[in-house]
N, C-alpha and C. Protein backbone atom coordinates (compact mmCIF):
# COMPACT_ATOMS: atom_id res chain seq x y z
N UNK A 1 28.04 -21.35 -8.65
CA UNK A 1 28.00 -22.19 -9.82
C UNK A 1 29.42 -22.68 -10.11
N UNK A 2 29.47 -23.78 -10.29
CA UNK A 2 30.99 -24.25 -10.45
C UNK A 2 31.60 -24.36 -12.08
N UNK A 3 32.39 -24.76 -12.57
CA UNK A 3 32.58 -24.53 -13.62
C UNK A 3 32.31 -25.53 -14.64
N UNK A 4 31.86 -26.67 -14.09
CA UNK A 4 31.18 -27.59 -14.85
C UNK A 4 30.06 -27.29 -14.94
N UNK A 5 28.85 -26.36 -14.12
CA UNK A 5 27.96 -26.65 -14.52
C UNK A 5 27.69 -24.79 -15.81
N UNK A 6 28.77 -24.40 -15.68
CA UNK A 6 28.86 -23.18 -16.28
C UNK A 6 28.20 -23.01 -17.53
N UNK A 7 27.43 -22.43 -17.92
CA UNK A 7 27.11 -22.21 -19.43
C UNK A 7 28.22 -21.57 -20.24
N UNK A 8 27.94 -22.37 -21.66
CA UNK A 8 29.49 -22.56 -22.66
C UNK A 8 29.40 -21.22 -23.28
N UNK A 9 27.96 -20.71 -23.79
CA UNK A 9 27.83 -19.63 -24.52
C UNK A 9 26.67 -18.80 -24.22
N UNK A 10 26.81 -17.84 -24.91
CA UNK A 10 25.26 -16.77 -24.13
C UNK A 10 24.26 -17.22 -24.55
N UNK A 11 23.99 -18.43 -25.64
CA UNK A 11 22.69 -18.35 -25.48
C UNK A 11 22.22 -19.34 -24.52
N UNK A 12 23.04 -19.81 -23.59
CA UNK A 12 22.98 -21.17 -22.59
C UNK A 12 23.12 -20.11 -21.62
N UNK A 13 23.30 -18.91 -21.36
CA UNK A 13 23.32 -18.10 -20.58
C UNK A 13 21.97 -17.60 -19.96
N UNK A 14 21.36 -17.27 -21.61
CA UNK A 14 19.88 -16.44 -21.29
C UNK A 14 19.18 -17.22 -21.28
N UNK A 15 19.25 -18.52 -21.97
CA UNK A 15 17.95 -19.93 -21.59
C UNK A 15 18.25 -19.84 -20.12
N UNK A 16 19.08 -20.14 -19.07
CA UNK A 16 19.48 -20.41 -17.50
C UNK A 16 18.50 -19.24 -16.88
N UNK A 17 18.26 -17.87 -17.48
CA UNK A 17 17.71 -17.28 -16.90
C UNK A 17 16.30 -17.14 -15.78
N UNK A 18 16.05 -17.35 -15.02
CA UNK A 18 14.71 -18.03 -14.54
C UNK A 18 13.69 -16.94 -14.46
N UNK A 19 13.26 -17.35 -15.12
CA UNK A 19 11.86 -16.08 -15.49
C UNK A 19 10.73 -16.93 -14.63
N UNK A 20 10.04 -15.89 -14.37
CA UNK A 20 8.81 -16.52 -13.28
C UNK A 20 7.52 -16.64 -13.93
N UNK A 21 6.89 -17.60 -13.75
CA UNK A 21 5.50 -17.80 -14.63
C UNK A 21 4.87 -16.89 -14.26
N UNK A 22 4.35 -16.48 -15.84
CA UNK A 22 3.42 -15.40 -15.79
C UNK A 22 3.63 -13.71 -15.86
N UNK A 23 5.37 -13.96 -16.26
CA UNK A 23 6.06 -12.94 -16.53
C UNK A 23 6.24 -12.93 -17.63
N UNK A 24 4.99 -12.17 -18.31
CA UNK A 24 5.38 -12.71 -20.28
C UNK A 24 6.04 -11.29 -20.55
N UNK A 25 6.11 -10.37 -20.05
CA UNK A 25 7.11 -9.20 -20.54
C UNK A 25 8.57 -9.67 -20.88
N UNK A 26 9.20 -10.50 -19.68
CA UNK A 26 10.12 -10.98 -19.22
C UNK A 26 10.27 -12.12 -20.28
N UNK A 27 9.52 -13.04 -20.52
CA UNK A 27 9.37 -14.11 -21.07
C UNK A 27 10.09 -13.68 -22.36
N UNK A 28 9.41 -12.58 -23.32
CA UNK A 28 9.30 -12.40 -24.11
C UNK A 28 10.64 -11.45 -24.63
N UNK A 29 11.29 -10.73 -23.51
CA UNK A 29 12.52 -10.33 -23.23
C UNK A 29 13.54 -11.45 -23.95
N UNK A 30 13.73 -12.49 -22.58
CA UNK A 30 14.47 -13.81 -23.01
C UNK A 30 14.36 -14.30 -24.45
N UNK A 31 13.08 -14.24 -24.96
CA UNK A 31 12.90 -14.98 -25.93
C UNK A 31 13.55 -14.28 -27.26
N UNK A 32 13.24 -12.97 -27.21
CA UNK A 32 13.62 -12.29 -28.52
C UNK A 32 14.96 -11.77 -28.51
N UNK A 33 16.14 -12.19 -27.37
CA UNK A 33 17.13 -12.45 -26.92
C UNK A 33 17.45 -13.37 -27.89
N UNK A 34 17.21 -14.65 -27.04
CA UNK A 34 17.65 -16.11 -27.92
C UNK A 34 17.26 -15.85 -29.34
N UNK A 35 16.45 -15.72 -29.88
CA UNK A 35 16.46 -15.70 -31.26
C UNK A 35 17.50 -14.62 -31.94
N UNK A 36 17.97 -13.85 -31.33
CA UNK A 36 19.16 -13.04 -31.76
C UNK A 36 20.10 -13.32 -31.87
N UNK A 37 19.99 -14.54 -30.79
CA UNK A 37 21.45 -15.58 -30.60
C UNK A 37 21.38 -16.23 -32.02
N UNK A 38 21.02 -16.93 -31.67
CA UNK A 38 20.11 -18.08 -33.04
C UNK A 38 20.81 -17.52 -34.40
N UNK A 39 20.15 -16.80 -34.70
CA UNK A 39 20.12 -15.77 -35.96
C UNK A 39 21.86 -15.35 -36.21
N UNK A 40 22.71 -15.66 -35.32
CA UNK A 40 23.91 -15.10 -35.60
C UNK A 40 24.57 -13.72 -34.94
N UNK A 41 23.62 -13.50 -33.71
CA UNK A 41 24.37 -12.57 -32.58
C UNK A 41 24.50 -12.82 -31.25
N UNK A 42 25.47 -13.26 -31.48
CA UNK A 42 26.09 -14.03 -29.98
C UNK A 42 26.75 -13.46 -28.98
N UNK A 43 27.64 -12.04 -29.49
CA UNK A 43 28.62 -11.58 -28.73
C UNK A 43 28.06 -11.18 -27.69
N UNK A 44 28.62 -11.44 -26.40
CA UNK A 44 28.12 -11.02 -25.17
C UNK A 44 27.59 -9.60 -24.93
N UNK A 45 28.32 -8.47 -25.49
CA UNK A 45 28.26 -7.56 -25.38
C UNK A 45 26.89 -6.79 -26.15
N UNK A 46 26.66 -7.14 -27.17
CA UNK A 46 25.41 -7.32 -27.81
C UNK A 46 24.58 -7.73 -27.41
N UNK A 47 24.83 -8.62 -26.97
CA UNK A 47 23.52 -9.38 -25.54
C UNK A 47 22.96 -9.04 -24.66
N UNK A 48 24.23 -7.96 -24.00
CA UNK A 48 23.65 -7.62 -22.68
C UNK A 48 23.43 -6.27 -22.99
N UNK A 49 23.05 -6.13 -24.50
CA UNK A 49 22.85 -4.49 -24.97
C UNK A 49 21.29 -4.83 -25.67
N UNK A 50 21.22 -6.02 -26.00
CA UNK A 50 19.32 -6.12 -26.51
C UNK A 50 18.94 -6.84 -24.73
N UNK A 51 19.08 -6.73 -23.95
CA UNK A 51 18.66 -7.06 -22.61
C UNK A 51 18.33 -5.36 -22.38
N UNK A 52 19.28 -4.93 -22.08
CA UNK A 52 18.96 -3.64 -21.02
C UNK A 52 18.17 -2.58 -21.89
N UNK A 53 17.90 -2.43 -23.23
CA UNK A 53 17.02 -1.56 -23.63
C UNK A 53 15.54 -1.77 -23.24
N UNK A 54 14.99 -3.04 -23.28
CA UNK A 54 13.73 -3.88 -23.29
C UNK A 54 13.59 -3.41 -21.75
N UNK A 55 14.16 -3.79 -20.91
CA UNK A 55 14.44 -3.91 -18.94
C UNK A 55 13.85 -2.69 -18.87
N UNK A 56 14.66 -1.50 -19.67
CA UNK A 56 14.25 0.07 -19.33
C UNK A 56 12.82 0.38 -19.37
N UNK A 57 12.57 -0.45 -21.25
CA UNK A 57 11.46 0.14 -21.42
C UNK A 57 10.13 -0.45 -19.96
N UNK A 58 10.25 -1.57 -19.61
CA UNK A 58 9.75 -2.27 -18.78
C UNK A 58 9.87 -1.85 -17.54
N UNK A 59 11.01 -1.18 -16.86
CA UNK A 59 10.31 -0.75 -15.93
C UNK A 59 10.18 0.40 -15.88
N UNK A 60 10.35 1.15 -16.39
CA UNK A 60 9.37 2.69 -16.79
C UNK A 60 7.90 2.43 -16.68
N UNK A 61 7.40 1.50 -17.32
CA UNK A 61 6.23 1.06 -17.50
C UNK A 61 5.36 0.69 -15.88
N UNK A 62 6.36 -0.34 -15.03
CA UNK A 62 6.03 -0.77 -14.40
C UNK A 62 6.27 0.54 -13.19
N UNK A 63 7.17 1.71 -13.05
CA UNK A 63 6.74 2.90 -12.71
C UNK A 63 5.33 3.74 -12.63
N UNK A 64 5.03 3.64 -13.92
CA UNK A 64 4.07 4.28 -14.39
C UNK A 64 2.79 3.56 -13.42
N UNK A 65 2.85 2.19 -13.71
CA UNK A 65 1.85 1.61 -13.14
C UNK A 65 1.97 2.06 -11.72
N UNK A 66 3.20 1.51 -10.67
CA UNK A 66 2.66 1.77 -9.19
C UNK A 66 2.61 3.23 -8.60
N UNK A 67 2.53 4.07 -9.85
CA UNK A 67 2.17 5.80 -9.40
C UNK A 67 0.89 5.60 -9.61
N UNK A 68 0.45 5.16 -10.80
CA UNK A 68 -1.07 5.16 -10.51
C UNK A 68 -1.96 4.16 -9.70
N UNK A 69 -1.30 3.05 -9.20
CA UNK A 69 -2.02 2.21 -8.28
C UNK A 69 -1.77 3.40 -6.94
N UNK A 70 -0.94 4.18 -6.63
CA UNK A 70 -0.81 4.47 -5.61
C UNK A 70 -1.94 5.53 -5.29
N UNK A 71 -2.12 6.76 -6.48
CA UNK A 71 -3.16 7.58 -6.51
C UNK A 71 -4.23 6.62 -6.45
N UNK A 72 -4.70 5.98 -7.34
CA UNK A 72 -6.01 4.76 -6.81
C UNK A 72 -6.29 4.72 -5.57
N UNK A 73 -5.54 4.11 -5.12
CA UNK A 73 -5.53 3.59 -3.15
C UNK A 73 -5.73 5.17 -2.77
N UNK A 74 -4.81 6.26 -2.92
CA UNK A 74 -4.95 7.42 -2.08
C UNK A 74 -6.58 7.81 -2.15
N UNK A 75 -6.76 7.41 -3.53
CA UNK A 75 -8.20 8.44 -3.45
C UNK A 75 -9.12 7.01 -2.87
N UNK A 76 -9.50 5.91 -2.61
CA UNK A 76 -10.22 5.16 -2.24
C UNK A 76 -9.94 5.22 -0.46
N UNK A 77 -8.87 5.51 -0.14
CA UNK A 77 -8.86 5.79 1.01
C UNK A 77 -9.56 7.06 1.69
N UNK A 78 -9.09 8.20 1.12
CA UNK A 78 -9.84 9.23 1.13
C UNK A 78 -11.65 9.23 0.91
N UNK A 79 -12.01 8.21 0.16
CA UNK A 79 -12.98 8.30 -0.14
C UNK A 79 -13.76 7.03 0.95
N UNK A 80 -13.13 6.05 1.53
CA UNK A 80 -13.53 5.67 2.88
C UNK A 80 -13.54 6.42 3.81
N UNK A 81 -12.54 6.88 4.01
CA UNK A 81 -12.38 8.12 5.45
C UNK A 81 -13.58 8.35 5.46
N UNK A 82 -13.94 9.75 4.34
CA UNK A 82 -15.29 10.22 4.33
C UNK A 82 -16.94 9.92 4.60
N UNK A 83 -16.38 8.32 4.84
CA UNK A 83 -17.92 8.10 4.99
C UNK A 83 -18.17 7.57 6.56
N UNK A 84 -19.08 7.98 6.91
CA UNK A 84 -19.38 8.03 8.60
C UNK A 84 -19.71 6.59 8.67
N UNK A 85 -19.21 6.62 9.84
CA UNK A 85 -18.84 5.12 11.04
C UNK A 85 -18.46 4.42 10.17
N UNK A 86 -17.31 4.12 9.32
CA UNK A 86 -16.63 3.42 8.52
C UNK A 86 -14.83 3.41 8.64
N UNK A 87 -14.60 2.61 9.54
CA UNK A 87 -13.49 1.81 10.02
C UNK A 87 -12.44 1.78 9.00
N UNK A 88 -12.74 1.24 7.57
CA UNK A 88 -12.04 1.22 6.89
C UNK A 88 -11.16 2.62 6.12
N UNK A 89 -11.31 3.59 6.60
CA UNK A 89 -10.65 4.73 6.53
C UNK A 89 -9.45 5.09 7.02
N UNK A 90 -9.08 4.53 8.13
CA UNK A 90 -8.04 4.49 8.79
C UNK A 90 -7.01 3.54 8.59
N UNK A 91 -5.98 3.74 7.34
CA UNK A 91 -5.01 3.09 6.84
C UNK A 91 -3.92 3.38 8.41
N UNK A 92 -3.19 2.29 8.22
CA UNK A 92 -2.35 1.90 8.77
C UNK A 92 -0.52 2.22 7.72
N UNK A 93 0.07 2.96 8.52
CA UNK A 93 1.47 3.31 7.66
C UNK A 93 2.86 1.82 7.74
N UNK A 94 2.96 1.43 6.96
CA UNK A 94 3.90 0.55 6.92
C UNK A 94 5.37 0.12 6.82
């Protein structure tokens, strides 16, 4: 990024951010960001301190989730194995 196209202040910082559609956790991150800006808290340091609490709580969350997608799959696998002449039992390691 060169220095013209640099953002002047943080809240031109966290709008630049590119959040991916359909990431409303994220979305909603950014958003309640900028309105902090807005509102009269600008300092960077503050900024990147209502960012990383939200991030934590989020991916803890998103932890939580691929432990239990993973037990899911373990036991649906297990539970293909088990059934006679059924192919689909035999996961492949990646």
């Amino acid at each position: 990024m060169s220095e013209e196209s640099a953002p002047d202040n943080s809240a031109e910082v966290v709008a630049s951010w590119n959040v991916p559609a359909g990431a409303t956790v994220a979305e909603r991150i950014r958003s309640n960001i900028l309105e902090a800006i807005e509102s009269g808290l600008d300092d960077p340091q503050l900024v990147a301190d209502l960012a990383v609490g939200p991030l934590v709580i989020a991916l803890g969350r998103l932890e939580l989730e691929l432990a239990e997608a993973r037990r899911r799959i373990d036991r649906l696998e297990r539970s293909s194995a088990e059934r006679p002449g059924d192919d689909l039992g035999r996961a492949s390691e990646f």
